[in-house]
Protein backbone atom coordinates (compact mmCIF):
# COMPACT_ATOMS: atom_id res chain seq x y z
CA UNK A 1 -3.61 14.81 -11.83
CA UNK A 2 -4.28 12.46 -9.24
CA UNK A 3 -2.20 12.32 -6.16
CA UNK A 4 -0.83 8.32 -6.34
CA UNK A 5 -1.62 5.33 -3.67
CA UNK A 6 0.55 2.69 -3.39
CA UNK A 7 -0.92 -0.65 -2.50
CA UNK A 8 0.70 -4.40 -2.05
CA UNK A 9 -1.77 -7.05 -1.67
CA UNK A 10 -0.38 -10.37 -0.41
CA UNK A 11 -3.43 -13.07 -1.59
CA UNK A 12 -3.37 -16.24 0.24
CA UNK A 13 -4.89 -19.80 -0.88
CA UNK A 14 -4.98 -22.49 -2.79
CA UNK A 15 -1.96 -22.47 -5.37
CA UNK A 16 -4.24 -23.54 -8.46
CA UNK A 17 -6.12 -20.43 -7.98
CA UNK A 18 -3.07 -18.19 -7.17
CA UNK A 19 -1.18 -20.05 -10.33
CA UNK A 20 -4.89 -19.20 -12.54
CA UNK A 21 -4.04 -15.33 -11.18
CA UNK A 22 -0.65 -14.97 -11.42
CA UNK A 23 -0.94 -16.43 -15.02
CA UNK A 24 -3.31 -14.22 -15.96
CA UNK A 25 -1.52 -11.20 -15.02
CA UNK A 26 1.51 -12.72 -17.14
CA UNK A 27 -0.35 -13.34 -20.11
CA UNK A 28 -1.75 -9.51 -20.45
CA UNK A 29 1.80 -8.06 -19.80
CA UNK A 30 3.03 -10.14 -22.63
CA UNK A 31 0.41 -9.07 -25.01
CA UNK A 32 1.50 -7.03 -28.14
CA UNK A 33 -0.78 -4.80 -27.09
CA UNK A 34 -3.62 -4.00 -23.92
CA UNK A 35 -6.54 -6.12 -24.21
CA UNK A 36 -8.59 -2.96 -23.58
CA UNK A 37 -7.54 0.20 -24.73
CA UNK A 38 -6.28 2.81 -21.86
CA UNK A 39 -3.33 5.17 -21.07
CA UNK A 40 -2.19 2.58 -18.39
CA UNK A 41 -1.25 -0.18 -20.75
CA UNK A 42 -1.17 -4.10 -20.36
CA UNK A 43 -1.36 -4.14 -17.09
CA UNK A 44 -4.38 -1.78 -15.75
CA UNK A 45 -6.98 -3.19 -14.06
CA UNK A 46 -9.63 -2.83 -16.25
CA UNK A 47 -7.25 -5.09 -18.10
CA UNK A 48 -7.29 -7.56 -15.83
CA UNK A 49 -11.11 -6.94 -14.91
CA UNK A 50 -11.98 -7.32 -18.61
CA UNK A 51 -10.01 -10.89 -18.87
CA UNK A 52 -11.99 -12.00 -15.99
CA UNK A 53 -15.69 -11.19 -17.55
CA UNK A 54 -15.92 -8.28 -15.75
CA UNK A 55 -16.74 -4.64 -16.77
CA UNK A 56 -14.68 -2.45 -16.53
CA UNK A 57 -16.97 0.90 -17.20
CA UNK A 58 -18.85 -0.45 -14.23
CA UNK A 59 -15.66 -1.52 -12.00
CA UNK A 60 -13.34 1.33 -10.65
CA UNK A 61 -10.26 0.30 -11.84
CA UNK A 62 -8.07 3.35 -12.37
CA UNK A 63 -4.68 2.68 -12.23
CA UNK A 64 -2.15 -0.40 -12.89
CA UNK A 65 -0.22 -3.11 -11.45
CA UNK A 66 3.29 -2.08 -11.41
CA UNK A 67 5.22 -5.73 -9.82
CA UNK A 68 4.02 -8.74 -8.85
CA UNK A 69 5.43 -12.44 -7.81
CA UNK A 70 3.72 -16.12 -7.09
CA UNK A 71 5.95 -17.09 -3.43
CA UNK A 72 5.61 -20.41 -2.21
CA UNK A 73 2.69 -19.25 0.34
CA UNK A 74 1.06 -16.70 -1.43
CA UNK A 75 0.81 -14.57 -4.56
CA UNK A 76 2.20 -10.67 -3.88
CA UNK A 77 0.92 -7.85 -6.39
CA UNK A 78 1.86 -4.14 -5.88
CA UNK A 79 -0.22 -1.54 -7.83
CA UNK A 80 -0.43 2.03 -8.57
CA UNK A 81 -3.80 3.81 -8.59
CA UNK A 82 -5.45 6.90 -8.80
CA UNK A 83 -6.18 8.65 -4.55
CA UNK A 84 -6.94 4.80 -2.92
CA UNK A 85 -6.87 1.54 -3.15
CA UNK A 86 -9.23 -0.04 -5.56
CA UNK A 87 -11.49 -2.08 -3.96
CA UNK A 88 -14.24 -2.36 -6.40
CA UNK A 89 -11.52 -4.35 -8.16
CA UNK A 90 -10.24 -6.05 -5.18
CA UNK A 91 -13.68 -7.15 -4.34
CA UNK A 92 -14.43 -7.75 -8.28
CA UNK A 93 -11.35 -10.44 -7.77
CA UNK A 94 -12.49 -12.02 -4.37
CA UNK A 95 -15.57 -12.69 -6.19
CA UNK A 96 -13.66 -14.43 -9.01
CA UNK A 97 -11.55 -16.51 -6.83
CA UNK A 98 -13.75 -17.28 -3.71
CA UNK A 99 -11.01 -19.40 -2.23
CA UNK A 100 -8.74 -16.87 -1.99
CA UNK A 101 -7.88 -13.88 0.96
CA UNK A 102 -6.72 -11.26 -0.05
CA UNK A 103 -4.97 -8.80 2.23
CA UNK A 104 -3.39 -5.21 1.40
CA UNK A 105 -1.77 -2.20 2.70
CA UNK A 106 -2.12 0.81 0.91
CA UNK A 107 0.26 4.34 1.23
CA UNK A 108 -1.24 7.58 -0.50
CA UNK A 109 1.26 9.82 1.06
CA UNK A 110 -0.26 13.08 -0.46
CA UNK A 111 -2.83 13.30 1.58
CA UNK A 112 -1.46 10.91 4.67
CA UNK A 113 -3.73 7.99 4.22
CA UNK A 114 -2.75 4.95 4.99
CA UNK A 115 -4.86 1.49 5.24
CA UNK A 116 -4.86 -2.23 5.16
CA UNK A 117 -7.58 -4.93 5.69
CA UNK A 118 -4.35 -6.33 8.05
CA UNK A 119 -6.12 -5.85 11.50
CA UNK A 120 -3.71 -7.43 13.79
CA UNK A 121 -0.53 -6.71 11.52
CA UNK A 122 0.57 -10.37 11.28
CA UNK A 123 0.71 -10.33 7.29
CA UNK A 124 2.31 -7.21 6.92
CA UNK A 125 4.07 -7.15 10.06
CA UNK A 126 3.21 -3.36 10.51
CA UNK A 127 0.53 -0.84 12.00
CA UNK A 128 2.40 2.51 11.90
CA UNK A 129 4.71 4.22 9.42
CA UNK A 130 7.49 6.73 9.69
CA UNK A 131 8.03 8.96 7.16
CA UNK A 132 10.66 11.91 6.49
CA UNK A 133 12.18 13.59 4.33
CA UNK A 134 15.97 15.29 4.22
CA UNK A 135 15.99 14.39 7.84
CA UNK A 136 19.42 12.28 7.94
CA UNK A 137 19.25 10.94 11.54
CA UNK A 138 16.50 8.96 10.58
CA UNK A 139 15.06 6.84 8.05
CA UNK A 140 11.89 5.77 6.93
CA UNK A 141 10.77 2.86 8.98
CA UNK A 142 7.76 0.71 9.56
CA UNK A 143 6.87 -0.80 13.13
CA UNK A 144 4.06 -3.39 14.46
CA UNK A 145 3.31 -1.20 17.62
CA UNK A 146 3.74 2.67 19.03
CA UNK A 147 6.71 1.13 21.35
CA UNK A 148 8.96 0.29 18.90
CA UNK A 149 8.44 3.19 16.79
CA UNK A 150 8.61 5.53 20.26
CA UNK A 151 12.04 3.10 20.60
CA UNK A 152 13.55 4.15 17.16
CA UNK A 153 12.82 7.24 16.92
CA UNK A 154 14.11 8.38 20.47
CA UNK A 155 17.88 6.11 19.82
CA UNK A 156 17.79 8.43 16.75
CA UNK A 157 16.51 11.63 17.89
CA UNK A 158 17.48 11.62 21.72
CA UNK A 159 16.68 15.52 22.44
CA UNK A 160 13.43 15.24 21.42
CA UNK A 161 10.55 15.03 24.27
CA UNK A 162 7.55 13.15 23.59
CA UNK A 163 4.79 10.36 25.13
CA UNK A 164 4.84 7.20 23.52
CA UNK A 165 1.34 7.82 21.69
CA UNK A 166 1.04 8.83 17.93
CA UNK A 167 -0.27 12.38 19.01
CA UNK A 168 2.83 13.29 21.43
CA UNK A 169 5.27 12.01 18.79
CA UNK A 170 3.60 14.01 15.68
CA UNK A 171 3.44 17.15 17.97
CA UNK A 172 7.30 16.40 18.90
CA UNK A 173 7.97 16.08 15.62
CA UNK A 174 5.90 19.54 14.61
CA UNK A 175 8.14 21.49 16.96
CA UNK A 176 11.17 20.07 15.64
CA UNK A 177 10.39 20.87 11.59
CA UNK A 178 8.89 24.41 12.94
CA UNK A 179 12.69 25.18 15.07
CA UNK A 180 14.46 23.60 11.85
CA UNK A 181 12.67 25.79 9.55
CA UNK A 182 13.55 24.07 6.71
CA UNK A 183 10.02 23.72 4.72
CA UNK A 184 11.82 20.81 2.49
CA UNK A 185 11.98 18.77 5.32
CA UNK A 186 9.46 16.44 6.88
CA UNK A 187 8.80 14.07 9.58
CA UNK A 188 5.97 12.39 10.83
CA UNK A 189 4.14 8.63 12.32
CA UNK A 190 1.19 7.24 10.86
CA UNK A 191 -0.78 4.90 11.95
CA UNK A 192 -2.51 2.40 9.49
CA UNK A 193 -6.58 2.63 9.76
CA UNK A 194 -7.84 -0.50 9.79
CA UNK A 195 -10.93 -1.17 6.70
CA UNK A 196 -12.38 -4.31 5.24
């Protein structure tokens, strides 16, 4: 069983291309049944890989798109796959639709990896990520840089002692889960790793 990554890919461009997308994606999901057989149903990739002319025995495409929505600027599709981000489909796509960007930001919490293709963190307006768990002083938060994020998280936890870098505040937060002693809980920043 795979451990599951998250992604939301916002793909900028002309509308005519984002429209021939979009209705793609609603013309699988309102087929009777998948246009390729799989355990994902309608809406897998290889689906959508297959409707394209693509292959999907060649294409890594494990795992399916779970929401999606044409905006006014752009064309917003979230998916659920199998340990990353699929970018032998996302790159299958981009050659499809030349015209279009497309940008994403993936969360596989399992094993704490998270990316986007987002390097300054003006689409997704975010570079680092809290995350915790039964903690209730704090919530789950995203932030654009280390300040804000050192900002929250000391208004919320103002005994705790720590630099405003990603390593101080993990360590910070380390100390505090290993004095708690409560192995349910969990806190921790991440930062997204920028790929292309």
């Amino acid at each position: 069983m795979p451990n599951w990554c998250y992604t939301t890919y916002k793909i900028f461009g002309p509308k005519e291309d984002r429209d021939k997308l979009y209705n793609a994606i609603e013309e699988l999901k309102n087929l009777p049944e998948p246009r390729v057989k799989n355990g994902f149903g309608n809406l897998w990739l290889g689906c959508l890989v297959d409707y394209f002319g693509g292959d999907w025995n060649t294409i890594y495409c494990r795992g399916d798109i779970v929401d999606y929505d044409n905006e006014d600027e752009y064309l917003r599709i979230c998916t659920e796959t199998a340990w990353a981000e699929m970018c032998e489909t996302r790159h299958f796509l981009e050659y499809v639709f030349p015209n279009l960007t497309f940008y994403y930001i993936s969360e596989e919490e399992g094993m704490c990896e998270y990316y986007t293709n987002d390097k300054d963190g003006s689409i997704f307006h975010t570079k680092y990520y809290l995350d915790t768990c039964d903690f209730d002083d704090i919530d789950k938060e995203d932030f654009l840089t280390i300040e804000a994020a050192a900002k929250y998280i000391k208004e919320n936890l103002p005994d705790l002692e720590f630099e405003p870098t990603i390593d101080s505040i993990n360590q910070a937060f380390n100390d505090l889960m290993e004095q708690d002693g409560n192995e349910d809980k969990y806190i921790a920043l991440h930062e997204y790793v920028y790929e292309e």
